[in-house]
N, C-alpha and C. Protein backbone atom coordinates (compact mmCIF):
# COMPACT_ATOMS: atom_id res chain seq x y z
N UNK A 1 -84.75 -18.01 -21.92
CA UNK A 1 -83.99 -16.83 -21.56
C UNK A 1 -82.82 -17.21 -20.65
N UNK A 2 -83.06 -18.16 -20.07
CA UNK A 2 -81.86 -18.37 -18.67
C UNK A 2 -81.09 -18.85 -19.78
N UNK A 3 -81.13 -19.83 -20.78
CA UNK A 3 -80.17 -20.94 -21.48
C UNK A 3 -79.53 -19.99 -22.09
N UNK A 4 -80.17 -18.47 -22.89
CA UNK A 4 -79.46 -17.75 -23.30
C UNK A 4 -78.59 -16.85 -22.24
N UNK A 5 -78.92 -16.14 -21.20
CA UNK A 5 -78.07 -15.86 -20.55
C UNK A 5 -76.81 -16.88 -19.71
N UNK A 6 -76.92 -18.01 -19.48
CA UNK A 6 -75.79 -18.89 -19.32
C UNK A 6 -74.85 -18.59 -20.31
N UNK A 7 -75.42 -19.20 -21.38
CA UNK A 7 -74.25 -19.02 -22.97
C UNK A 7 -73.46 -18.07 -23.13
N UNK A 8 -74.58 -17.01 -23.12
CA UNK A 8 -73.27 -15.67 -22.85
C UNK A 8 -72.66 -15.22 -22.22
N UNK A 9 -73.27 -15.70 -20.81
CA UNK A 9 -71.94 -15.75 -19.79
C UNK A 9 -70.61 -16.24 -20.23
N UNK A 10 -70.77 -17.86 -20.80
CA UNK A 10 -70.21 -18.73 -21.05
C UNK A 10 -69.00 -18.24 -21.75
N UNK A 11 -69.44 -17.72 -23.02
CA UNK A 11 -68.88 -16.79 -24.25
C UNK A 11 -68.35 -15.71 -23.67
N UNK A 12 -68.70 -15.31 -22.99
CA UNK A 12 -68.04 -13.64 -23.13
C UNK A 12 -67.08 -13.40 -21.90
N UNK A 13 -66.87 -14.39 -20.75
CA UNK A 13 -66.54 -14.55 -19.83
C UNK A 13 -64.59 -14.47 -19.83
N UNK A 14 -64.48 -15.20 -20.91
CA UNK A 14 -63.07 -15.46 -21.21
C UNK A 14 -62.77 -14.36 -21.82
N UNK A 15 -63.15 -13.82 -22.22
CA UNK A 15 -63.46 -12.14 -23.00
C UNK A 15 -63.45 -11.45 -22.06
N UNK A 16 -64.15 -11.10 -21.15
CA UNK A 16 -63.82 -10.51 -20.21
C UNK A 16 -62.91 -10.18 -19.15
N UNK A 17 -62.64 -11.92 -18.35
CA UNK A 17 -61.88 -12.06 -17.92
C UNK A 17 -60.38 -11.36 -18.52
N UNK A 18 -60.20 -11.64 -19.76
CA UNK A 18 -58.97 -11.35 -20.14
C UNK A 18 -58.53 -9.78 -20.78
N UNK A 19 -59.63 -8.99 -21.05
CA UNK A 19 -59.81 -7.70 -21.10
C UNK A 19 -59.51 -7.14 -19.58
N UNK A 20 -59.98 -7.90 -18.61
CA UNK A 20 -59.48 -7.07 -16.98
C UNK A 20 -58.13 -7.18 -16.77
N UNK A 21 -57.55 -8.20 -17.52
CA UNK A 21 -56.03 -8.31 -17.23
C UNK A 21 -54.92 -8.26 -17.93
N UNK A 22 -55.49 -7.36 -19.27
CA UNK A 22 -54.70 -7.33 -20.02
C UNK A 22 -54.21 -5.47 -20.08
N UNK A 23 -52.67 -5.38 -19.78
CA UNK A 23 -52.49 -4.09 -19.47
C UNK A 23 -52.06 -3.13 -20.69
N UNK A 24 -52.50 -1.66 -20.97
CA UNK A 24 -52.57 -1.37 -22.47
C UNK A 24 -51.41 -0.12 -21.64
N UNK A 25 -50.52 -0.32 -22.99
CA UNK A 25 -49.30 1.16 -22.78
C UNK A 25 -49.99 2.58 -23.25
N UNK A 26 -51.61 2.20 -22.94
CA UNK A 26 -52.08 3.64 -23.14
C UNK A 26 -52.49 4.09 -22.13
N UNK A 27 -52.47 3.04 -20.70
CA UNK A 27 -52.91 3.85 -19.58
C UNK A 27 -51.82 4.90 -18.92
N UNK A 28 -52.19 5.90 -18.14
CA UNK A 28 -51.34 7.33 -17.58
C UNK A 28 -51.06 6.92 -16.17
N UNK A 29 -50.97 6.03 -16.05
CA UNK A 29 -50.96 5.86 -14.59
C UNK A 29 -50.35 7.20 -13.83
N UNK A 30 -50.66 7.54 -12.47
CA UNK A 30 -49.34 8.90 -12.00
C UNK A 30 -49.08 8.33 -11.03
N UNK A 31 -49.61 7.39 -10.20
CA UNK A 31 -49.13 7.16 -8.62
C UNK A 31 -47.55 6.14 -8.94
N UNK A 32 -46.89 6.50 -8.24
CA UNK A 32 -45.53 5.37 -8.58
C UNK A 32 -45.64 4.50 -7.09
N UNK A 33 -46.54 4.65 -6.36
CA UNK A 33 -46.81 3.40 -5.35
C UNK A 33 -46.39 4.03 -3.63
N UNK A 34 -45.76 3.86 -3.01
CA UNK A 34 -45.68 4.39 -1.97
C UNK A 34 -44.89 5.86 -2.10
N UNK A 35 -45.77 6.75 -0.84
CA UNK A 35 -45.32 7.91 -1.14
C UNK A 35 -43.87 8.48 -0.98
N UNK A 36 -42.80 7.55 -0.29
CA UNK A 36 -41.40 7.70 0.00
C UNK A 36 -40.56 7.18 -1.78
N UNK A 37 -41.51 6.26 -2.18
CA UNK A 37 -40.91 5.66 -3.61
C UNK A 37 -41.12 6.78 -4.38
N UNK A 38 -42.56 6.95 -4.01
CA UNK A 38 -42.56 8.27 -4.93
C UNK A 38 -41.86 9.44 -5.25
N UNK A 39 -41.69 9.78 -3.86
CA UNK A 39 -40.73 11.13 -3.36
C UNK A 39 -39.31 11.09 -4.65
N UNK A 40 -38.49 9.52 -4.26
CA UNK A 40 -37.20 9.67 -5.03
C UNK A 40 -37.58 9.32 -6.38
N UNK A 41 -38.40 8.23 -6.88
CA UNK A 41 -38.60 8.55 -8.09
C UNK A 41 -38.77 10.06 -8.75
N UNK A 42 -39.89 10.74 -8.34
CA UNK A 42 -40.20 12.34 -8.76
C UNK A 42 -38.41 13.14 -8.64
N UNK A 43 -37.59 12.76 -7.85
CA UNK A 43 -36.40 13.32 -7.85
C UNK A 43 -35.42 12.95 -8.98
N UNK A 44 -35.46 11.31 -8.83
CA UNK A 44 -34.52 10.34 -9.94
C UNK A 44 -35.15 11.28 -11.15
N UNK A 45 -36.36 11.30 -11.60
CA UNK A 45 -37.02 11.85 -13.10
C UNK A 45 -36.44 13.04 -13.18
N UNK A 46 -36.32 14.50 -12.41
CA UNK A 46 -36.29 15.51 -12.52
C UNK A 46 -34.88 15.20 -13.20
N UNK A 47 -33.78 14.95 -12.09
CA UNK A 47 -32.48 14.15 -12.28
C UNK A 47 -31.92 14.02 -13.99
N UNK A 48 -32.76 13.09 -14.20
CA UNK A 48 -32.46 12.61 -15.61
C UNK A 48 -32.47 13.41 -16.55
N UNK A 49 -33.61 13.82 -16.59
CA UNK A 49 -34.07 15.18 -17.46
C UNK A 49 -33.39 16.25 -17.54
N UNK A 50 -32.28 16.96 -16.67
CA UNK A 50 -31.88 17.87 -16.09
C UNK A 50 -31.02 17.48 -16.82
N UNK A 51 -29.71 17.76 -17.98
CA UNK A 51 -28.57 17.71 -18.50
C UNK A 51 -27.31 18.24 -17.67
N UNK A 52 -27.88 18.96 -16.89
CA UNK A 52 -26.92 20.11 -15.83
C UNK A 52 -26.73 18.94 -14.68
N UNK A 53 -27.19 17.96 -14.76
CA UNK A 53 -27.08 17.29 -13.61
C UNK A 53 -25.85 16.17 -13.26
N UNK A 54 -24.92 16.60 -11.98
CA UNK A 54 -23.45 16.26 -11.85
C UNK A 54 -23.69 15.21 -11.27
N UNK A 55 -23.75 13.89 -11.58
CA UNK A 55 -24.01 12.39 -10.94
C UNK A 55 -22.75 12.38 -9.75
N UNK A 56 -21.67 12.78 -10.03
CA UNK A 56 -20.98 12.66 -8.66
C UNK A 56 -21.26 12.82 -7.56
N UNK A 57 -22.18 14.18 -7.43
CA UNK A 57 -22.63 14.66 -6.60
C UNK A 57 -24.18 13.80 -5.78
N UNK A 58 -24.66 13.29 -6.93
CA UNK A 58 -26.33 13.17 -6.02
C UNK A 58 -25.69 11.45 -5.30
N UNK A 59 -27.03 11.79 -4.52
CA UNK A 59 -27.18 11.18 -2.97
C UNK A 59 -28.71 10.69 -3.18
N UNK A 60 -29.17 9.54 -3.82
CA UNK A 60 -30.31 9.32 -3.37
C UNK A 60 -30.17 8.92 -1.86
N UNK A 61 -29.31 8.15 -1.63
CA UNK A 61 -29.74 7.85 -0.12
C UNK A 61 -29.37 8.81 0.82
N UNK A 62 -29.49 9.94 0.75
CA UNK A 62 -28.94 10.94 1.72
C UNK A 62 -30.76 11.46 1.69
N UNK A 63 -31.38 11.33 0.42
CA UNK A 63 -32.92 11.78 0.48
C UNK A 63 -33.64 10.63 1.19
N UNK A 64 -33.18 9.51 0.82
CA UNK A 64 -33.96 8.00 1.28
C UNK A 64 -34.06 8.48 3.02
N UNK A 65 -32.65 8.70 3.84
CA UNK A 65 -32.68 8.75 4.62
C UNK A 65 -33.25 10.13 5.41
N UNK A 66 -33.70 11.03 4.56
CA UNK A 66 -34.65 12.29 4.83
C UNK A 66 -35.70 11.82 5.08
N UNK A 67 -36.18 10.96 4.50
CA UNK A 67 -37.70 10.48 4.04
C UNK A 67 -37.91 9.51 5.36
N UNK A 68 -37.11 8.52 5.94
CA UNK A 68 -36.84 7.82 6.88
C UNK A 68 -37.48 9.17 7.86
N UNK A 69 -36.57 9.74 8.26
CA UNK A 69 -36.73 10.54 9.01
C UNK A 69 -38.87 11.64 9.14
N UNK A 70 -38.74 11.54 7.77
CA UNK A 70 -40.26 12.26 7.92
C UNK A 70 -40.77 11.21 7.91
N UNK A 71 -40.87 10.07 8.18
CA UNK A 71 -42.20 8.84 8.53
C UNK A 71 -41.93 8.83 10.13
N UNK A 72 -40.75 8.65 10.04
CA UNK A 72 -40.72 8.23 11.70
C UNK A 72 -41.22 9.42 12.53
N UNK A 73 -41.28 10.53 11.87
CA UNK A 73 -41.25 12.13 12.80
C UNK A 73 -43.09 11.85 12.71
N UNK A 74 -43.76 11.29 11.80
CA UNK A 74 -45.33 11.50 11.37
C UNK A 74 -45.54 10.35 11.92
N UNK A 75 -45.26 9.23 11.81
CA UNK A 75 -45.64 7.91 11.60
C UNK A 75 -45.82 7.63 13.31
N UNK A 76 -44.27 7.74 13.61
CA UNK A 76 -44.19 7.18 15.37
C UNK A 76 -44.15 8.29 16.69
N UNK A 77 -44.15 9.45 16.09
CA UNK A 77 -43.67 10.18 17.46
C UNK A 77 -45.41 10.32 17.73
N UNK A 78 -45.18 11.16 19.23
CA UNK A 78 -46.78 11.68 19.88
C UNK A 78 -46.39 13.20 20.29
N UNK A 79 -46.77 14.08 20.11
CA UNK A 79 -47.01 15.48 20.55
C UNK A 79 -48.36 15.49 21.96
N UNK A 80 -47.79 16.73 22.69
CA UNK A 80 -48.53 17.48 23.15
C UNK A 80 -48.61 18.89 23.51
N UNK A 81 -49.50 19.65 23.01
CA UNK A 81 -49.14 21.23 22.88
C UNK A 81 -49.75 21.94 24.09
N UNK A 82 -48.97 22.83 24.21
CA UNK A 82 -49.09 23.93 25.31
C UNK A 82 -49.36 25.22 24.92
N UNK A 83 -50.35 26.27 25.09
CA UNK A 83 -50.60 27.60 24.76
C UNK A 83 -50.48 28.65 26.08
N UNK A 84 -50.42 29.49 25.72
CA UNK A 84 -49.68 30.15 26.39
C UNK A 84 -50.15 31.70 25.79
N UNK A 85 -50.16 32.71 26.21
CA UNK A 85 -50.92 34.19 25.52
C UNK A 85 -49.51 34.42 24.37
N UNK A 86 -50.26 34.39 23.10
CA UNK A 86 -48.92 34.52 22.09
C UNK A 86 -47.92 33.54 21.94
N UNK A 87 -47.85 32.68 22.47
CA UNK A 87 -47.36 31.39 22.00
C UNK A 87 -47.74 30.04 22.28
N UNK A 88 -47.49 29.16 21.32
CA UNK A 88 -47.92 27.63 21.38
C UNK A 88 -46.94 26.83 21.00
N UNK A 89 -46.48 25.98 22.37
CA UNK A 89 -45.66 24.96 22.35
C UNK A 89 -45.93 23.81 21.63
N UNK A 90 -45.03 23.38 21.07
CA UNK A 90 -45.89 21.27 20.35
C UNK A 90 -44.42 20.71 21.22
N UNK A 91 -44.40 19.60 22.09
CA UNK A 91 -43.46 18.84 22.63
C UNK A 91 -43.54 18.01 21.88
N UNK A 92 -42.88 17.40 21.55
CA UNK A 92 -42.66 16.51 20.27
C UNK A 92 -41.70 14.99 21.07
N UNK A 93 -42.54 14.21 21.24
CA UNK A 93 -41.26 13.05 21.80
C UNK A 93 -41.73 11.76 21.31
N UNK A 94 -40.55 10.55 20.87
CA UNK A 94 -40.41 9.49 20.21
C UNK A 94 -39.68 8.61 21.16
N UNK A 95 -39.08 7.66 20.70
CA UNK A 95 -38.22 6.40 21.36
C UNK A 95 -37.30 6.13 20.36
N UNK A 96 -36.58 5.36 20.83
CA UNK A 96 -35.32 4.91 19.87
C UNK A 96 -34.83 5.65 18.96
N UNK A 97 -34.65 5.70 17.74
CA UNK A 97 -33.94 6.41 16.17
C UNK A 97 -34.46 7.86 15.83
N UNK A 98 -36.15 7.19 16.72
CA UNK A 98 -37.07 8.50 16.14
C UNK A 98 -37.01 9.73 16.97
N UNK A 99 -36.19 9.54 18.32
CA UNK A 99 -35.64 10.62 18.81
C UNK A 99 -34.92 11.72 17.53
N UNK A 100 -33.73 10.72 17.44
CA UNK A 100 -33.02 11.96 16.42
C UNK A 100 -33.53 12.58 15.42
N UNK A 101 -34.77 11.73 14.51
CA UNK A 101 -35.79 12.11 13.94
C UNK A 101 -36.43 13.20 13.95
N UNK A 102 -36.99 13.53 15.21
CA UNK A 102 -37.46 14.78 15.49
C UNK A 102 -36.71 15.94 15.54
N UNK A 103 -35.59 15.21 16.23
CA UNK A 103 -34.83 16.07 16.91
C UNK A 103 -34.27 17.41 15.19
N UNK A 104 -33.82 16.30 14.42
CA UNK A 104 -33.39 16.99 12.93
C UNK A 104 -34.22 17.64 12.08
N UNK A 105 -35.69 16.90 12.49
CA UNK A 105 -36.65 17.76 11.41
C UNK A 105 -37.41 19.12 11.74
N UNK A 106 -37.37 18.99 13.40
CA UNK A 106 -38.12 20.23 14.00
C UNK A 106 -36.69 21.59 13.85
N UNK A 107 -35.56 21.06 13.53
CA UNK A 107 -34.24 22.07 13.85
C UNK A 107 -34.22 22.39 12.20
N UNK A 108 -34.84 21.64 11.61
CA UNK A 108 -34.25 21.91 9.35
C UNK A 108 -35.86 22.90 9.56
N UNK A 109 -36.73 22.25 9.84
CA UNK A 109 -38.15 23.14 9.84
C UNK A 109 -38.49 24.62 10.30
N UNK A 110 -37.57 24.73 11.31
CA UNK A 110 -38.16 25.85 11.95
C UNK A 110 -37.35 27.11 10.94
N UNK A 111 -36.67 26.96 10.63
CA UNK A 111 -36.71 28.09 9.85
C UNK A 111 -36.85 28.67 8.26
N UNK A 112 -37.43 27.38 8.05
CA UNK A 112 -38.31 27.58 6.74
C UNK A 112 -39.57 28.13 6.84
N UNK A 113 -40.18 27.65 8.48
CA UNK A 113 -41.11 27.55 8.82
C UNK A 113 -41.49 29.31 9.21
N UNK A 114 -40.83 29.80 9.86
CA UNK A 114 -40.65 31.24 10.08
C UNK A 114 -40.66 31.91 8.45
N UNK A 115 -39.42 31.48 7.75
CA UNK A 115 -39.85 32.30 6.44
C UNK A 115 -41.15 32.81 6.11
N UNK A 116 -41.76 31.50 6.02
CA UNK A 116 -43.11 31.21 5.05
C UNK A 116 -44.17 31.76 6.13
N UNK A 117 -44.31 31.62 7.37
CA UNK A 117 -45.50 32.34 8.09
C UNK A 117 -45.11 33.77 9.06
N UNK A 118 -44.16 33.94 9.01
CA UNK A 118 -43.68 35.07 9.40
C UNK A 118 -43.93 35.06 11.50
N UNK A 119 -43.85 33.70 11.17
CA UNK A 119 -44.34 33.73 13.16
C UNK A 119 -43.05 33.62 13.18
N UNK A 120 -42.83 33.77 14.65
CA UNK A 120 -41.42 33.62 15.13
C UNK A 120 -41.45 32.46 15.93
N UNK A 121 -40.36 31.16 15.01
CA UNK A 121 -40.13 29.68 15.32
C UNK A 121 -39.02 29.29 15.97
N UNK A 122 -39.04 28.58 17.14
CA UNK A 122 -37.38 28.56 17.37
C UNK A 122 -38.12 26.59 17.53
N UNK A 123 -36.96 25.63 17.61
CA UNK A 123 -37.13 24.39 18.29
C UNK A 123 -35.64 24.11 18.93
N UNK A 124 -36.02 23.54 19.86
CA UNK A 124 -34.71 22.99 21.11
C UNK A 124 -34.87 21.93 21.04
N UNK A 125 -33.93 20.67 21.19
CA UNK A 125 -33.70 19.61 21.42
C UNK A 125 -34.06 19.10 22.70
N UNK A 126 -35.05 17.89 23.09
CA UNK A 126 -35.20 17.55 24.46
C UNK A 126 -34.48 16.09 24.41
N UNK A 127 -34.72 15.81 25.73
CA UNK A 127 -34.26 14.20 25.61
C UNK A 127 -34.88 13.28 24.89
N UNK A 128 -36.26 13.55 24.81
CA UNK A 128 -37.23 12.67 24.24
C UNK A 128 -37.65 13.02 23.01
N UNK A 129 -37.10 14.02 22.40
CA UNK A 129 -37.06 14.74 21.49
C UNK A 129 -36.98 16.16 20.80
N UNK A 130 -37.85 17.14 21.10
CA UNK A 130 -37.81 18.29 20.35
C UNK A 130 -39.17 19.09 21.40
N UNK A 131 -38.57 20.51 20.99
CA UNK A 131 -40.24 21.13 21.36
C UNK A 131 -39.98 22.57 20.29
N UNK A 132 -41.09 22.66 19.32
CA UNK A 132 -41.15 23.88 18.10
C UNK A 132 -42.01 24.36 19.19
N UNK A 133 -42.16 25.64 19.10
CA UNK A 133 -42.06 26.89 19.75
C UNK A 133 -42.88 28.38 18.47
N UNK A 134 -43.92 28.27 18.78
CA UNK A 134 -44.45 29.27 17.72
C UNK A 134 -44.92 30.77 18.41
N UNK A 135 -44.16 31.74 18.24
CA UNK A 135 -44.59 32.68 19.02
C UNK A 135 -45.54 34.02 17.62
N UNK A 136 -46.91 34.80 18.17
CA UNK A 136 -47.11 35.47 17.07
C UNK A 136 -47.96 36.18 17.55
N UNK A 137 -48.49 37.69 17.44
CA UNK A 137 -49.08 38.20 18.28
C UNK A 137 -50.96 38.22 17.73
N UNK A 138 -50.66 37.76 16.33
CA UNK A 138 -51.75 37.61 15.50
C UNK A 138 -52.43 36.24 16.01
N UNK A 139 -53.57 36.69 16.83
CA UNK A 139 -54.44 35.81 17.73
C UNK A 139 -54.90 34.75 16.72
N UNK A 140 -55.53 35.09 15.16
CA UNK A 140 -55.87 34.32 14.07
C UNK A 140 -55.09 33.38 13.81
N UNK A 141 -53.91 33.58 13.58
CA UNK A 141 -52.91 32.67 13.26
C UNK A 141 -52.43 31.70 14.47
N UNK A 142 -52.51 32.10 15.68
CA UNK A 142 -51.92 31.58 16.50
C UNK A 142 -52.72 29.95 16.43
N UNK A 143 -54.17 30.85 16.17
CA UNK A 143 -55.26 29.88 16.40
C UNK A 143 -55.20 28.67 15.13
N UNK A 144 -54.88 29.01 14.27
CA UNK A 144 -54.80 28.08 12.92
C UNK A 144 -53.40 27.52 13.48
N UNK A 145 -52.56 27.45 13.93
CA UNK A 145 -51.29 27.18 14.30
C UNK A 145 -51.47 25.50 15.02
N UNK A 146 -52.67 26.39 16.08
CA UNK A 146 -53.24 24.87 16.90
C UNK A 146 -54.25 24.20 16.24
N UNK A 147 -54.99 24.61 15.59
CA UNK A 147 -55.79 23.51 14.76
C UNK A 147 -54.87 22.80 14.00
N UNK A 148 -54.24 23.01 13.23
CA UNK A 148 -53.34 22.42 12.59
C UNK A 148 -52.29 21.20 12.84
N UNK A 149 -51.50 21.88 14.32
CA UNK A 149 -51.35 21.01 15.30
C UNK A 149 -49.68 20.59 14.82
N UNK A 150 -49.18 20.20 15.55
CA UNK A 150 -47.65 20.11 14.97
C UNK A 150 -47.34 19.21 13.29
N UNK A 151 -47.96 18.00 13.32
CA UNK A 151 -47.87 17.55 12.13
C UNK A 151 -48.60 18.48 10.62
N UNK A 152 -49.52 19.18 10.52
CA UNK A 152 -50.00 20.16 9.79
C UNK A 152 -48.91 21.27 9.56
N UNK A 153 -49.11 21.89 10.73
CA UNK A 153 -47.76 22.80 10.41
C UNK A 153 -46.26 22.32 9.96
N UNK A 154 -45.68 21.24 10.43
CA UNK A 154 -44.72 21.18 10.05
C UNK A 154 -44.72 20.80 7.94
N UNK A 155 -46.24 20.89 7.22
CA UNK A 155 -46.49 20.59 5.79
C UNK A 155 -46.37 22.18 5.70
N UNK A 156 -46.40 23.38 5.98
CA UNK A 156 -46.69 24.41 5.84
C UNK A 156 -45.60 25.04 4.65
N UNK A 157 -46.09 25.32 3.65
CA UNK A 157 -45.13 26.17 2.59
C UNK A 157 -44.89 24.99 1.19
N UNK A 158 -44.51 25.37 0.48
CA UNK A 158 -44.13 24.35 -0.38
C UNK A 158 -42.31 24.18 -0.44
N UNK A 159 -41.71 23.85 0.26
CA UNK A 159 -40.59 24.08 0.25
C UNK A 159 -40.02 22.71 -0.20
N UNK A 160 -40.40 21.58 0.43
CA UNK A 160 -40.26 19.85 0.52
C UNK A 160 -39.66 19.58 -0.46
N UNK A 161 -40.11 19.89 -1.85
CA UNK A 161 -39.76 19.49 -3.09
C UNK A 161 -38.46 19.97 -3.20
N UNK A 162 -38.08 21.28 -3.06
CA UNK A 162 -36.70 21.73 -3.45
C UNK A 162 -36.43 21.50 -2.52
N UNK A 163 -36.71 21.19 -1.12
CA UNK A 163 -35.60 20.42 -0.25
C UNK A 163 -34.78 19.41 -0.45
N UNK A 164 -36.41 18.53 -1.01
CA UNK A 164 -35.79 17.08 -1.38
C UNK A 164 -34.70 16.78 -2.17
N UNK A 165 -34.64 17.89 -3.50
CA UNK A 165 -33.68 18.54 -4.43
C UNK A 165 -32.04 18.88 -4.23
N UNK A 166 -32.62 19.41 -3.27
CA UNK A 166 -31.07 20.08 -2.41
C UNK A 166 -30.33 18.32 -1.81
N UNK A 167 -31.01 17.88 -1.24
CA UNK A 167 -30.64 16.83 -0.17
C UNK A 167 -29.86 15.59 -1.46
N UNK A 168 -30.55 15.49 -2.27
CA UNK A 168 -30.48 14.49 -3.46
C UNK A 168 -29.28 14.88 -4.30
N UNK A 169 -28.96 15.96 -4.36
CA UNK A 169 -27.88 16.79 -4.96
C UNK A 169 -26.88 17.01 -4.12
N UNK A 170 -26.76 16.65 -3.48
CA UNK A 170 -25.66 16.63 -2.23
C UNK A 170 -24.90 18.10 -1.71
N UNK A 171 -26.80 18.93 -1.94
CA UNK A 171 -26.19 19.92 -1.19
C UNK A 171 -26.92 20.50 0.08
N UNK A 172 -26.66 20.97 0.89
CA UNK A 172 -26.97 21.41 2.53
C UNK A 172 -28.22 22.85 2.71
N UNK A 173 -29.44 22.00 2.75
CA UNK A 173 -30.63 22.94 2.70
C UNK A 173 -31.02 23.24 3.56
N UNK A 174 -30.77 23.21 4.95
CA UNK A 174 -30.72 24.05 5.72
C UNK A 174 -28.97 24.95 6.19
């Protein structure tokens, strides 16, 4: 039994081996690899597809550098929030680049951000960065506001995509 299981190791091994590495144009893959690659690819595709679409105009790197901006705002800054009866502060502060970082995404956010939850959003510019400002008299919401926590909320709505759209198209979405 062992001599037969060797053998077919033996045999089927190169068979195997080469079935794991052999890549078939029938797989669907969907991930295109990092989620910033992803972002402009999903834009470049729409792009193409789109016949209406004025190449003079688009800006991938005007989105590249959006995307810059939402890693560094997620990736490097630190928050700390303040509550208050009916409102909850998020201070938002970074170092270096990622100052302005914040500083641009909490000022494009807040009033998408108001659209879509109907709280009343303002953000100010600090030195160290930003502070969003959520005021709402709906105790429920206030409360999901802070669980959520500044990085949560600032995902709130589906807007991103046609932002990304606007920005890539070289036109001004906030």
């Amino acid at each position: 039994m062992r001599l037969f299981t060797l053998l077919s190791f033996l045999i089927l091994s190169p068979t195997v081996a080469f079935a794991q590495h052999v890549h078939s144009n029938n797989v669907a893959a969907t991930e295109t690899g990092h989620a910033a690659f992803a972002a402009v690819s999903e834009i470049v595709q729409l792009l193409e597809n789109d016949p209406q679409t004025d190449w003079s105009e688009v800006s991938i790197q005007a989105l590249r550098e959006h995307l810059v901006d939402m890693d560094r705002v997620t990736m490097l800054s630190k928050t700390t929030t303040t509550q208050s009866s009916g409102s909850l502060a998020f201070d938002v502060s970074g170092e270096g680049d990622t100052v302005a970082s914040i500083q641009r995404m909490t000022a494009a956010h807040a009033p998408m951000l108001a659209a879509e939850t109907g709280w009343n959003i303002t953000a100010n510019s600090t030195q160290n960065g930003a502070t969003l400002q959520i005021r709402t008299a709906n105790k429920d919401e206030l409360q999901k506001a802070r669980a959520l926590g500044f990085y949560g909320v600032m995902t709130i709505g589906a807007h991103h995509q046609a932002h990304h759209m606007l920005i890539a198209t070289g036109q001004n979405p906030h």
